[in-house]
C-alpha atoms as a PDB file:
ATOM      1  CA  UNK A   1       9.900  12.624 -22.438  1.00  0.00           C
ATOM      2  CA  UNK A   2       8.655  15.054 -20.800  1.00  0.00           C
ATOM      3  CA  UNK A   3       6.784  14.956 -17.211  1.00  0.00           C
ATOM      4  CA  UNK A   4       4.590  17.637 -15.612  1.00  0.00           C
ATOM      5  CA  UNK A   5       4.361  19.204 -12.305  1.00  0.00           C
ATOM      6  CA  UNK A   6       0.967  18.435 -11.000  1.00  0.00           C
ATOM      7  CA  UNK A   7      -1.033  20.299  -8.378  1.00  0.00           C
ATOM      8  CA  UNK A   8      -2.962  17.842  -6.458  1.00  0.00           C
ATOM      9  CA  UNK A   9      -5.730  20.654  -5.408  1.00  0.00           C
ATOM     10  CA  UNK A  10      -7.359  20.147  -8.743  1.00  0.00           C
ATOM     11  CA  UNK A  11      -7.716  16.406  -8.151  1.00  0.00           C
ATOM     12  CA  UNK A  12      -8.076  16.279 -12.036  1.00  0.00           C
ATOM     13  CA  UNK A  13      -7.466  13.066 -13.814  1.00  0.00           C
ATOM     14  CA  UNK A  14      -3.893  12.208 -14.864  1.00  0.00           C
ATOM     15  CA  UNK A  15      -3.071  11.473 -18.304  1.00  0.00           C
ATOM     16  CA  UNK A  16      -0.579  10.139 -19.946  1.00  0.00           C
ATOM     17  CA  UNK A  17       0.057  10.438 -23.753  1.00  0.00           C
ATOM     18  CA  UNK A  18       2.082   8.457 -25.661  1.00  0.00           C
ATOM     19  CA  UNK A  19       2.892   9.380 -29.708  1.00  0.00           C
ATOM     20  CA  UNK A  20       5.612   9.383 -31.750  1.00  0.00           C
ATOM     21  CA  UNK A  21       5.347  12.974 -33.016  1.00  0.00           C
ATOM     22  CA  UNK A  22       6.586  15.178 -30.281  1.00  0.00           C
ATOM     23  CA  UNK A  23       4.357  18.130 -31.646  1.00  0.00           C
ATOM     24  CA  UNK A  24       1.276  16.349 -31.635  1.00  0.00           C
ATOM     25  CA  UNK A  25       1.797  15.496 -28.007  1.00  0.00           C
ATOM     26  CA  UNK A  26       3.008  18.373 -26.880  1.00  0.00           C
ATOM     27  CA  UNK A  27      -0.104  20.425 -28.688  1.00  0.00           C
ATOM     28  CA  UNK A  28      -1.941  17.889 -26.996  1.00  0.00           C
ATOM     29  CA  UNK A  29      -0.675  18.052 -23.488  1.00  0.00           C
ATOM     30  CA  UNK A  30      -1.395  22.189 -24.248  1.00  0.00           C
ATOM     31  CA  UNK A  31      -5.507  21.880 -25.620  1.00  0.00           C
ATOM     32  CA  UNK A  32      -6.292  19.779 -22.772  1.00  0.00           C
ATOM     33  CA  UNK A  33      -4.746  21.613 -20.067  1.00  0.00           C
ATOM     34  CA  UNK A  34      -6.364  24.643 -21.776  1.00  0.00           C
ATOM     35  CA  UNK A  35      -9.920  23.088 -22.199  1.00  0.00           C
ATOM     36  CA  UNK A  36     -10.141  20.062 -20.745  1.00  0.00           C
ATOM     37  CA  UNK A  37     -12.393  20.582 -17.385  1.00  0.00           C
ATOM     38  CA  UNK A  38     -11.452  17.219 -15.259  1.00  0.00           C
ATOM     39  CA  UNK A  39      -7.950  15.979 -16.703  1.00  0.00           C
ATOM     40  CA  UNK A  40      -4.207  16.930 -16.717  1.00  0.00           C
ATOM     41  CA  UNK A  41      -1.146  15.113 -18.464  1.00  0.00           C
ATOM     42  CA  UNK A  42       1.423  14.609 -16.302  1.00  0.00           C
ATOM     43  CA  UNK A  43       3.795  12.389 -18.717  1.00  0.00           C
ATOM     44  CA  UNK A  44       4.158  12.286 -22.449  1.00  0.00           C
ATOM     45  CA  UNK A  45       6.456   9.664 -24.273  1.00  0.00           C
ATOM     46  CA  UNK A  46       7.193   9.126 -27.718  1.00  0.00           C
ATOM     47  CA  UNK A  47       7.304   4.892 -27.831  1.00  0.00           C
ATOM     48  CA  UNK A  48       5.384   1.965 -26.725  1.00  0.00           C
ATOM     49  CA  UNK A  49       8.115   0.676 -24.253  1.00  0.00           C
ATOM     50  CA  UNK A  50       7.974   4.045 -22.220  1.00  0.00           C
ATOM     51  CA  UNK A  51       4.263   3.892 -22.225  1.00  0.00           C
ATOM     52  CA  UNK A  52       3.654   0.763 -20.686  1.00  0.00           C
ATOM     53  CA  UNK A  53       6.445   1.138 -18.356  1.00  0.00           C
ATOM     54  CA  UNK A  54       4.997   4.474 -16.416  1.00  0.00           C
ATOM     55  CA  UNK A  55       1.522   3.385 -16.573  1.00  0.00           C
ATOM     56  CA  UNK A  56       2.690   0.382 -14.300  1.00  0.00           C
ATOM     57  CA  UNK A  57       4.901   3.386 -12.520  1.00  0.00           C
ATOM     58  CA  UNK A  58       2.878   5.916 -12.587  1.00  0.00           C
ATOM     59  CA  UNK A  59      -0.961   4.791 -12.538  1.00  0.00           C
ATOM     60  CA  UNK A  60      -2.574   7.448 -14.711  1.00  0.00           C
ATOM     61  CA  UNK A  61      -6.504   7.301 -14.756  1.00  0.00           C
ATOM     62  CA  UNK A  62      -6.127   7.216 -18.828  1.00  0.00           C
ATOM     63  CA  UNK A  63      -3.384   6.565 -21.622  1.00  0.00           C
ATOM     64  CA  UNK A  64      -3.759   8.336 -25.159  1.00  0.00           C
ATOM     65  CA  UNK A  65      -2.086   5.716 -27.151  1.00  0.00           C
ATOM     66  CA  UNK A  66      -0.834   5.563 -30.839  1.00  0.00           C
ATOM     67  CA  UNK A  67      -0.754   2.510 -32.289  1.00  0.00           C
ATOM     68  CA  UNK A  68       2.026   2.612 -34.852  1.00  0.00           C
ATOM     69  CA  UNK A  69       5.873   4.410 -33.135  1.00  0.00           C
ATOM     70  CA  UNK A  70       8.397   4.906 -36.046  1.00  0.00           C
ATOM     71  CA  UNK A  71      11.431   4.546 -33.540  1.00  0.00           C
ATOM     72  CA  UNK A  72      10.133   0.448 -33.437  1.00  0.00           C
ATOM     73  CA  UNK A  73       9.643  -1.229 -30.274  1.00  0.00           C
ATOM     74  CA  UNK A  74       5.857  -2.489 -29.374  1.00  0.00           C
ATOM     75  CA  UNK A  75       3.596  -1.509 -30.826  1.00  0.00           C
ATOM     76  CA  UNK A  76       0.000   0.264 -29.203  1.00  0.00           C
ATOM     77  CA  UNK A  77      -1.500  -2.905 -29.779  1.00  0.00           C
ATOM     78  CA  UNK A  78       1.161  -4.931 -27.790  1.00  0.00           C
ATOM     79  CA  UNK A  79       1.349  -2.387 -25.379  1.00  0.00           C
ATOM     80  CA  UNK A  80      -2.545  -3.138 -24.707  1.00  0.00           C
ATOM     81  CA  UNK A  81      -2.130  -5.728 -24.486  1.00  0.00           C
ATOM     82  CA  UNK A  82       0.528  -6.260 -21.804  1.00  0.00           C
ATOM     83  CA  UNK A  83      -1.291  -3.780 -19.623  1.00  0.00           C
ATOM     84  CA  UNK A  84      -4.247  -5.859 -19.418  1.00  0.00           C
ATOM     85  CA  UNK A  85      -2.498  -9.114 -19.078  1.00  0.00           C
ATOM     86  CA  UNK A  86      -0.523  -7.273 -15.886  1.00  0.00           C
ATOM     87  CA  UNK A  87      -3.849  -6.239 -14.431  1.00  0.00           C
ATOM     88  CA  UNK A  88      -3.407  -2.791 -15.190  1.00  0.00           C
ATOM     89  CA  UNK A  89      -6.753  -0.750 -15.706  1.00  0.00           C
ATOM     90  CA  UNK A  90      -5.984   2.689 -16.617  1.00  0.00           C
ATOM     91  CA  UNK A  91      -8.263   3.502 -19.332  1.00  0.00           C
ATOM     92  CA  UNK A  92      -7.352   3.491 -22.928  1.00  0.00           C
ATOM     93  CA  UNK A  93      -8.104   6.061 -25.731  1.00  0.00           C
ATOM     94  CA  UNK A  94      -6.511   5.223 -28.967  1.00  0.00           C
ATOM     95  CA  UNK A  95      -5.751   8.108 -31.275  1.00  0.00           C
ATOM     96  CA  UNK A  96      -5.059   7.251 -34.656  1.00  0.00           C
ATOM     97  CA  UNK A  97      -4.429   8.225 -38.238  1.00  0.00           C
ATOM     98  CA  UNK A  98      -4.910   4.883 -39.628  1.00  0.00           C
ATOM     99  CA  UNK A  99      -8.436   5.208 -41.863  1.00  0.00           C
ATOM    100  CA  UNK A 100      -8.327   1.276 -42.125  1.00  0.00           C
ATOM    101  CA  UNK A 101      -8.109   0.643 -38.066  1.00  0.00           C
ATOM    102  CA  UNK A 102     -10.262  -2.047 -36.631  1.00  0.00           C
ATOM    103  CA  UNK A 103     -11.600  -0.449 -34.136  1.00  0.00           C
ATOM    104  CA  UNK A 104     -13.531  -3.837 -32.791  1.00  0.00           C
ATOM    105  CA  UNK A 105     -10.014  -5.424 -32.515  1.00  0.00           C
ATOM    106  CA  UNK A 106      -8.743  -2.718 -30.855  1.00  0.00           C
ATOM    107  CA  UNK A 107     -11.673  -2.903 -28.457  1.00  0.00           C
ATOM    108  CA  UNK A 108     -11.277  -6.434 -27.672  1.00  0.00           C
ATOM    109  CA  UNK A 109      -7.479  -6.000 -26.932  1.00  0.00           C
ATOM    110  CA  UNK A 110      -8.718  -4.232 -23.934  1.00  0.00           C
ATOM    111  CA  UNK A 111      -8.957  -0.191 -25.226  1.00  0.00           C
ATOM    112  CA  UNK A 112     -12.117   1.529 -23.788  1.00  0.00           C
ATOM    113  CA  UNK A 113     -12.244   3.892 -26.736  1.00  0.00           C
ATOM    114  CA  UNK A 114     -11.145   4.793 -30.232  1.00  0.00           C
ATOM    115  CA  UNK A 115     -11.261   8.236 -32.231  1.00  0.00           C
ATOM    116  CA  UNK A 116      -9.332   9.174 -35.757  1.00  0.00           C
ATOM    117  CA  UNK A 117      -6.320  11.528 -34.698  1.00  0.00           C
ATOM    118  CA  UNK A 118      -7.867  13.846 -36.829  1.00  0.00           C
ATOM    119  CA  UNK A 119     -10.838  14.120 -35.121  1.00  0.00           C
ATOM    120  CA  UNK A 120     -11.743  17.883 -33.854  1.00  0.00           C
ATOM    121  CA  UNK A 121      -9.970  18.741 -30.565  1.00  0.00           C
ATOM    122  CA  UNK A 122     -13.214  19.625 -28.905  1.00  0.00           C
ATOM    123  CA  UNK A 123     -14.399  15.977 -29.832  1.00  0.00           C
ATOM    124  CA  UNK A 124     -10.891  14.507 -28.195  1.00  0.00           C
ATOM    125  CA  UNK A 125     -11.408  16.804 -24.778  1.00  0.00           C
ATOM    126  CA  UNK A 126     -15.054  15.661 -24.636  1.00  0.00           C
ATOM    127  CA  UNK A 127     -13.859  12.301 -25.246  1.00  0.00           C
ATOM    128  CA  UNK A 128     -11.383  12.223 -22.186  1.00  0.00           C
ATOM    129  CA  UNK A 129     -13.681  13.790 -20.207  1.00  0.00           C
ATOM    130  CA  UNK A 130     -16.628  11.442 -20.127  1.00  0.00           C
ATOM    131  CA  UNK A 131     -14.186   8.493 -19.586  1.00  0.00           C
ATOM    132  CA  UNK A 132     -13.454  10.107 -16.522  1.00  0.00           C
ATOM    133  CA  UNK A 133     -17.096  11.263 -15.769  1.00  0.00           C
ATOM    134  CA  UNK A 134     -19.694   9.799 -17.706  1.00  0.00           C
ATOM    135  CA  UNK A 135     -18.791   5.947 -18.200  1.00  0.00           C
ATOM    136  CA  UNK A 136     -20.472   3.367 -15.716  1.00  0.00           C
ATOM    137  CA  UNK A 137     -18.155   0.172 -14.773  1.00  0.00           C
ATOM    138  CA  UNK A 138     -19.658  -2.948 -16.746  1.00  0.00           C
ATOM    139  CA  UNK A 139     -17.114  -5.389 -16.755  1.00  0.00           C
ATOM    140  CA  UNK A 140     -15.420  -6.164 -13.466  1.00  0.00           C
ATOM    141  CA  UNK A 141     -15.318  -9.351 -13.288  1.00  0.00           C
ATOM    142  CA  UNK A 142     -13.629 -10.576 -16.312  1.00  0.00           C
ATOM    143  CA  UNK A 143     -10.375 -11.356 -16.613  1.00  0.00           C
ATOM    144  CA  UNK A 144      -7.971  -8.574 -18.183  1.00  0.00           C
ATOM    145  CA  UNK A 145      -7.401 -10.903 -21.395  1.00  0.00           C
ATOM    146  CA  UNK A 146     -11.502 -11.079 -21.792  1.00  0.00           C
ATOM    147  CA  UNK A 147     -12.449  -7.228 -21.131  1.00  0.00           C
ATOM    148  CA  UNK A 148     -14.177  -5.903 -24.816  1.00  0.00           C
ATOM    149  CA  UNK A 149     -14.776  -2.047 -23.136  1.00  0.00           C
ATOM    150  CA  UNK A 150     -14.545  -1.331 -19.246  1.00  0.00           C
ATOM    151  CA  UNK A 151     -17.002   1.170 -19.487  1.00  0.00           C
ATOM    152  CA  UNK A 152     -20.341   1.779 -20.705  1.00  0.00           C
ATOM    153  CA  UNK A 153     -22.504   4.499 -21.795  1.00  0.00           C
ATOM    154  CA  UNK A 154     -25.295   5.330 -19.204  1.00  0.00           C
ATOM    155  CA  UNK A 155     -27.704   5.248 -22.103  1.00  0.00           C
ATOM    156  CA  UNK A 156     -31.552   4.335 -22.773  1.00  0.00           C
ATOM    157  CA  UNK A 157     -32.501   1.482 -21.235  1.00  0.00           C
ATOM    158  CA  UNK A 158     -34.509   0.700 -25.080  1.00  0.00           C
ATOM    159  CA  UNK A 159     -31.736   0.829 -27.597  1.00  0.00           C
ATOM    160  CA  UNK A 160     -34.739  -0.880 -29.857  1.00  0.00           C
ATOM    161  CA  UNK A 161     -36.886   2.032 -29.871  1.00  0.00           C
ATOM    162  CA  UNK A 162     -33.520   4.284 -30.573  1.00  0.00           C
ATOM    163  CA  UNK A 163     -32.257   2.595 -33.294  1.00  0.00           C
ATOM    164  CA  UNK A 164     -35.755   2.091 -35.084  1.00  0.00           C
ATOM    165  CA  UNK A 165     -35.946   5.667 -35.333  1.00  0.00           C
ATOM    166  CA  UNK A 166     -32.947   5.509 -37.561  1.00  0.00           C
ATOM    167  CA  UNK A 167     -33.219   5.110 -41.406  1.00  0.00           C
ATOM    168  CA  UNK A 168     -31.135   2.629 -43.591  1.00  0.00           C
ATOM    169  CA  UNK A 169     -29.064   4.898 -44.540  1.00  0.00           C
ATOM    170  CA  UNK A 170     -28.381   5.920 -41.123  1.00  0.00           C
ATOM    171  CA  UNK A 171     -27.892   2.365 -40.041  1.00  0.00           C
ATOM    172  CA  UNK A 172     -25.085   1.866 -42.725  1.00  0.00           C
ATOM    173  CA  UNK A 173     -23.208   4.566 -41.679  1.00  0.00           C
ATOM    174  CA  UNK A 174     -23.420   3.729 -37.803  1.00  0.00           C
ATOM    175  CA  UNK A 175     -22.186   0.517 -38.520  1.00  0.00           C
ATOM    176  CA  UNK A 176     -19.308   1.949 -40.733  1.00  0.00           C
ATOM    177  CA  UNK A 177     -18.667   4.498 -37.688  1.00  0.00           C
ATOM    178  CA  UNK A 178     -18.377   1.393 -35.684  1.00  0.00           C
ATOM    179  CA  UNK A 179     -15.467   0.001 -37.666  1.00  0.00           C
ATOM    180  CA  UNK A 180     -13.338   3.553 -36.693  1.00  0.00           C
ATOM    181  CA  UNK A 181     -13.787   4.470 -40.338  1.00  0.00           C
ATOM    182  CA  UNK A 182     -13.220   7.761 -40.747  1.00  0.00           C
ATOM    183  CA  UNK A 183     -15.796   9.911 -42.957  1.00  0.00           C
ATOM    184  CA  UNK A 184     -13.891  10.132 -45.847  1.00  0.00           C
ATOM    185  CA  UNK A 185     -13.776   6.350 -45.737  1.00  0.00           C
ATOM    186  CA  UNK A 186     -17.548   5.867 -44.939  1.00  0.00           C
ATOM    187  CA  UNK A 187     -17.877   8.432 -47.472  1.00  0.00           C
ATOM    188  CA  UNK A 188     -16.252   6.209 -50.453  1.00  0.00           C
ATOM    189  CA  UNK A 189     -18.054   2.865 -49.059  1.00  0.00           C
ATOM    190  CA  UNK A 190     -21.290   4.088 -49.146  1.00  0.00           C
ATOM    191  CA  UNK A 191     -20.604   6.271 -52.570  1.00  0.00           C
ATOM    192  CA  UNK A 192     -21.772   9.517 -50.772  1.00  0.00           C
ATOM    193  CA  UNK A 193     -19.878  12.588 -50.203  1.00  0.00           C
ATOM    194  CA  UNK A 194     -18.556  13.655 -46.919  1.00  0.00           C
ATOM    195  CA  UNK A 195     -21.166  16.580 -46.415  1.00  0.00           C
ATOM    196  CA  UNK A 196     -23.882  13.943 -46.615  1.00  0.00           C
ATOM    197  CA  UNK A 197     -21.855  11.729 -43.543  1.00  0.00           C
ATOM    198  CA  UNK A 198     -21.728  14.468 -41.650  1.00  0.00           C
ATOM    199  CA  UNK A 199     -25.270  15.144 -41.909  1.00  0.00           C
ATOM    200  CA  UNK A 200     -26.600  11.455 -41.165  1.00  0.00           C
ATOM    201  CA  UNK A 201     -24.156  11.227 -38.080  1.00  0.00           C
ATOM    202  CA  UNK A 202     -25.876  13.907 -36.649  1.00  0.00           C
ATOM    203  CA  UNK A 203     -29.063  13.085 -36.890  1.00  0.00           C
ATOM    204  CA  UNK A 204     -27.816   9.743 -35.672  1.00  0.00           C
ATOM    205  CA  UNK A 205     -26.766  11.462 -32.293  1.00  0.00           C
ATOM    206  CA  UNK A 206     -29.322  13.495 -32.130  1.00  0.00           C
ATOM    207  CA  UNK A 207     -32.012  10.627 -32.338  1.00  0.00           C
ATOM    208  CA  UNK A 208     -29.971   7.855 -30.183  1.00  0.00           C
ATOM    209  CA  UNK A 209     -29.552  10.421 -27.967  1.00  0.00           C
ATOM    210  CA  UNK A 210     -25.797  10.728 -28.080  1.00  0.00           C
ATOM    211  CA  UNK A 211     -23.243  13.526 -28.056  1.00  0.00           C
ATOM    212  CA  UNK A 212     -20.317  12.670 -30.781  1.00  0.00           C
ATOM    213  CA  UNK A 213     -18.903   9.706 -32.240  1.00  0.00           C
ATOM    214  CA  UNK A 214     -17.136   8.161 -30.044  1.00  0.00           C
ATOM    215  CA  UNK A 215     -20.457   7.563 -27.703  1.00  0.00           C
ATOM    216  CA  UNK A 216     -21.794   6.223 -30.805  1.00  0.00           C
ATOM    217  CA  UNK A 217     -18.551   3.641 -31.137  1.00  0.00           C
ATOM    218  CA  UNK A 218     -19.784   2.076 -27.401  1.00  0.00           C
ATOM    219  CA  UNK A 219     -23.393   2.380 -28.140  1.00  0.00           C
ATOM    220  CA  UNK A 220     -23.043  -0.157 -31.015  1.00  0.00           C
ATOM    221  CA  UNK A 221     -20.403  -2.225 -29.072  1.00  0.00           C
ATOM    222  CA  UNK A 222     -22.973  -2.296 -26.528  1.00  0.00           C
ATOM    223  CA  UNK A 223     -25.695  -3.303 -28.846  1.00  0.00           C
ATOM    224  CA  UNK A 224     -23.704  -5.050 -31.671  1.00  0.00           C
ATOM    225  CA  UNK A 225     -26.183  -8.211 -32.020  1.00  0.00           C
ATOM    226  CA  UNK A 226     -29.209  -5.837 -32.252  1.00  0.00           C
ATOM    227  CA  UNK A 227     -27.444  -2.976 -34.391  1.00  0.00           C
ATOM    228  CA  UNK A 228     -26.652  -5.428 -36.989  1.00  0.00           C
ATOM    229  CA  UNK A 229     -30.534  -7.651 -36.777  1.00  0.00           C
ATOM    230  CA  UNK A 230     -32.164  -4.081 -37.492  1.00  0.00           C
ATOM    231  CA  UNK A 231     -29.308  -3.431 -40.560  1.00  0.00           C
ATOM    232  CA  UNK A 232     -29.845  -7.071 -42.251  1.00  0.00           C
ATOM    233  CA  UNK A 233     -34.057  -6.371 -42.068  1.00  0.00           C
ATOM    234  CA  UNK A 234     -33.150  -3.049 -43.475  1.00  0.00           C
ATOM    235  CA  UNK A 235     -31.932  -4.944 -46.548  1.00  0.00           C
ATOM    236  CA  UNK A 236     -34.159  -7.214 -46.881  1.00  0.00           C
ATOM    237  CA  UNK A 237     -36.956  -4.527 -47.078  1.00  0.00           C
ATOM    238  CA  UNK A 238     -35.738  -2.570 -49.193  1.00  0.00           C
END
């Protein structure tokens, strides 16, 4: 385990990562000191037990969590768990290899965001970043046990007139998006290759207004009942 000095000048956002691969989290802890403009790790652990107990010592502003540790002990998703039960807020961003991850689960445990490990490290950064910056508080008052995503996107106020600028196509891969599929996985659902993904999910930033794909996650959370009335017309029109 290891545990950074931190200068308190900066008044950047502590982090604390928790992962079961020592090199990923020490690579990690070294990108975002590097590039990261409002966060710093002070702690990084290698199991679930370690993780929950120095978020309840510590308070970090966020926790990069894994949800599977080879060493045993709880898992992420207990660890999520427990935090919220205890009251504890620190914000969640799950990190993981698993292409088949729920990310909806996940969200309703209490995380505030999930991204695919493999994700590019400038997407990861951003990511961390505009928990700490760019996220409004939407959720107060409910109880730990109840919270689906503590923070929201500060986003158009007509998600309608965003999302009927999208195509079908477009649609269906949102919604896989949505799932945490990665693209290889949306990729093999939809039977398109991964070039063609890539293309759709930037058009479907660029016309929802959004800067990667893990804005796109909480913009459907946000607008699941309207994402998925706009997908089932799709079908039926086509």
């Amino acid at each position: 385990m290891l545990h950074q000095k931190i200068d308190l000048t900066l008044k950047k956002n502590s982090i604390i990562i928790a992962d079961d691969h020592p090199t990923f989290r020490l690579g990690l802890s070294d990108l975002i000191s590097r590039f990261s403009t409002s966060c710093q790790v002070i702690a990084n652990v290698g199991d679930g037990s370690e993780a929950f107990k120095l978020c309840l010592k510590m308070h970090p502003d966020i926790l990069v969590l894994d949800l599977n540790f080879a060493k045993g002990g709880p898992s992420g998703y207990t660890v999520i768990s427990k935090l919220r039960e205890a009251g504890n807020q620190v914000k969640i961003l799950v990190l993981s290899g698993d292409e088949f991850l729920d990310a909806t689960h996940v969200i309703n445990l209490g995380a505030d965001m999930c991204l695919d490990k493999n994700a590019p490290i400038e997407e990861i950064v951003s990511t961390l970043d505009n928990l700490s910056q760019q996220f409004q508080p939407s959720l107060a008052q409910k109880q730990p046990s109840t919270i689906t995503s503590s923070y929201q996107i500060a986003s158009s106020s007509n998600p309608q007139k965003l999302l009927d600028k999208l195509t079908k196509r477009e649609l269906e891969v949102l919604s896989e998006l949505s799932t945490g599929a990665s693209n290889n996985s949306i990729a093999l659902k939809l039977s398109i290759d991964t070039r063609t993904v890539n293309n759709h999910l930037g058009s479907v930033y660029e016309k929802l207004e959004l800067k990667n794909r893990s804005e796109a996650i909480v913009f459907v959370h946000q607008n699941k009942i309207l994402v998925d009335e706009i997908l089932i017309k799709s079908h039926k029109n086509f």
